[in-house]
Protein backbone atom coordinates (compact mmCIF):
# COMPACT_ATOMS: atom_id res chain seq x y z
CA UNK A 1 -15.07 -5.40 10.25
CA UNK A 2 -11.85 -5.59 7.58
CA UNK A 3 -11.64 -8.88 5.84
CA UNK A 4 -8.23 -10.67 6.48
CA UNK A 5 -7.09 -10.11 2.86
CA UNK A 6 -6.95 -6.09 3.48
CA UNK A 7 -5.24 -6.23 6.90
CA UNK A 8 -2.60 -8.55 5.19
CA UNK A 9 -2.16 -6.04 2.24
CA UNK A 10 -2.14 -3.26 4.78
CA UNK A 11 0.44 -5.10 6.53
CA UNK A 12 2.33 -5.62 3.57
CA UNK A 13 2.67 -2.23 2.26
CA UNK A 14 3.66 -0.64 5.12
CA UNK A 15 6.39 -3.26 5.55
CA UNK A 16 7.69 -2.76 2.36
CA UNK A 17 7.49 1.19 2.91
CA UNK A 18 9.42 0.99 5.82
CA UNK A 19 11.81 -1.28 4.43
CA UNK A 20 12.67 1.16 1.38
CA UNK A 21 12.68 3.88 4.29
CA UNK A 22 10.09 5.63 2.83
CA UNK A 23 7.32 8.29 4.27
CA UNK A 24 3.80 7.60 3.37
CA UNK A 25 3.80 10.83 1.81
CA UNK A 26 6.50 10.37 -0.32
CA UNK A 27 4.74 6.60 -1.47
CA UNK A 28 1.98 8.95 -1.91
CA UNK A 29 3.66 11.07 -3.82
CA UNK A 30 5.24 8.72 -6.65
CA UNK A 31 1.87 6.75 -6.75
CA UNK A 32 0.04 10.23 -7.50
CA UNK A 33 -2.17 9.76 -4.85
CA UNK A 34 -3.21 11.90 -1.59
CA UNK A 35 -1.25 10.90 1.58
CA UNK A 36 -4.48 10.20 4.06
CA UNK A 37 -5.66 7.60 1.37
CA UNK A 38 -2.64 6.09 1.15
CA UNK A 39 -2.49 6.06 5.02
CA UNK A 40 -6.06 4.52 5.25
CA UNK A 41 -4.73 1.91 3.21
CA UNK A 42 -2.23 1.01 5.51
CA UNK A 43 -4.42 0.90 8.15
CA UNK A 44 -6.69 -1.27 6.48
CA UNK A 45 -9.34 1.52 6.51
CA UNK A 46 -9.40 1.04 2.52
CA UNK A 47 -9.31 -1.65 0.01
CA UNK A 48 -7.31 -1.04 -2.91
CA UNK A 49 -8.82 -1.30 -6.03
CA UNK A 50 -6.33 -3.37 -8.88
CA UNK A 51 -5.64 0.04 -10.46
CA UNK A 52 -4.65 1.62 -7.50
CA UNK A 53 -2.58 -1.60 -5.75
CA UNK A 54 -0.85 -0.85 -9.19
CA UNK A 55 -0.01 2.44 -8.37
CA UNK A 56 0.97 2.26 -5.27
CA UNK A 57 3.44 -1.42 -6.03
CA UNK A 58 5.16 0.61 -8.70
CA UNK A 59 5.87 3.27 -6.33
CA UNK A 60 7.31 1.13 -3.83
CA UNK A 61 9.44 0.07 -6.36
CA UNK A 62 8.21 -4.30 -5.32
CA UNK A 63 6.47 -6.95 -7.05
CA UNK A 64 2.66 -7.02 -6.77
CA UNK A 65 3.59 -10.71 -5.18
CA UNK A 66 5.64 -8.99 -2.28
CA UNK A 67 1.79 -7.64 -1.31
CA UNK A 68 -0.83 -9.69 -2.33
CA UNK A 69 -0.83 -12.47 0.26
CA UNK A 70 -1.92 -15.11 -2.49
């Protein structure tokens, strides 16, 4: 079962994809990382580690705030 924490960051990426109209293979992409991992982290399949919520923030072009629901 995924923790509430990862469904809200799953939630929150994918909102913030969609709201720079972006493909998740083009957040993929920028963060240097390979489209079905980004996509399991959107479905909450995965749990970013720091490093990679890094990534993947700076490729959305948002604050880490904007996705970590603390």
């Amino acid at each position: 079962m995924t923790d509430k924490m990862t469904l809200d960051i799953a939630q929150a990426l994918k909102n913030a994809r969609q709201d720079k109209h972006m493909t998740q293979q083009q957040v993929a992409k920028k963060a240097g990382i390979h489209e079905k991992y980004y996509a399991k982290l959107e479905q909450a399949v995965s749990t970013p580690s720091l490093k990679m919520l890094k990534k993947v923030v700076s490729a959305l072009g948002v604050h880490s705030s904007d996705v970590l629901p603390f």
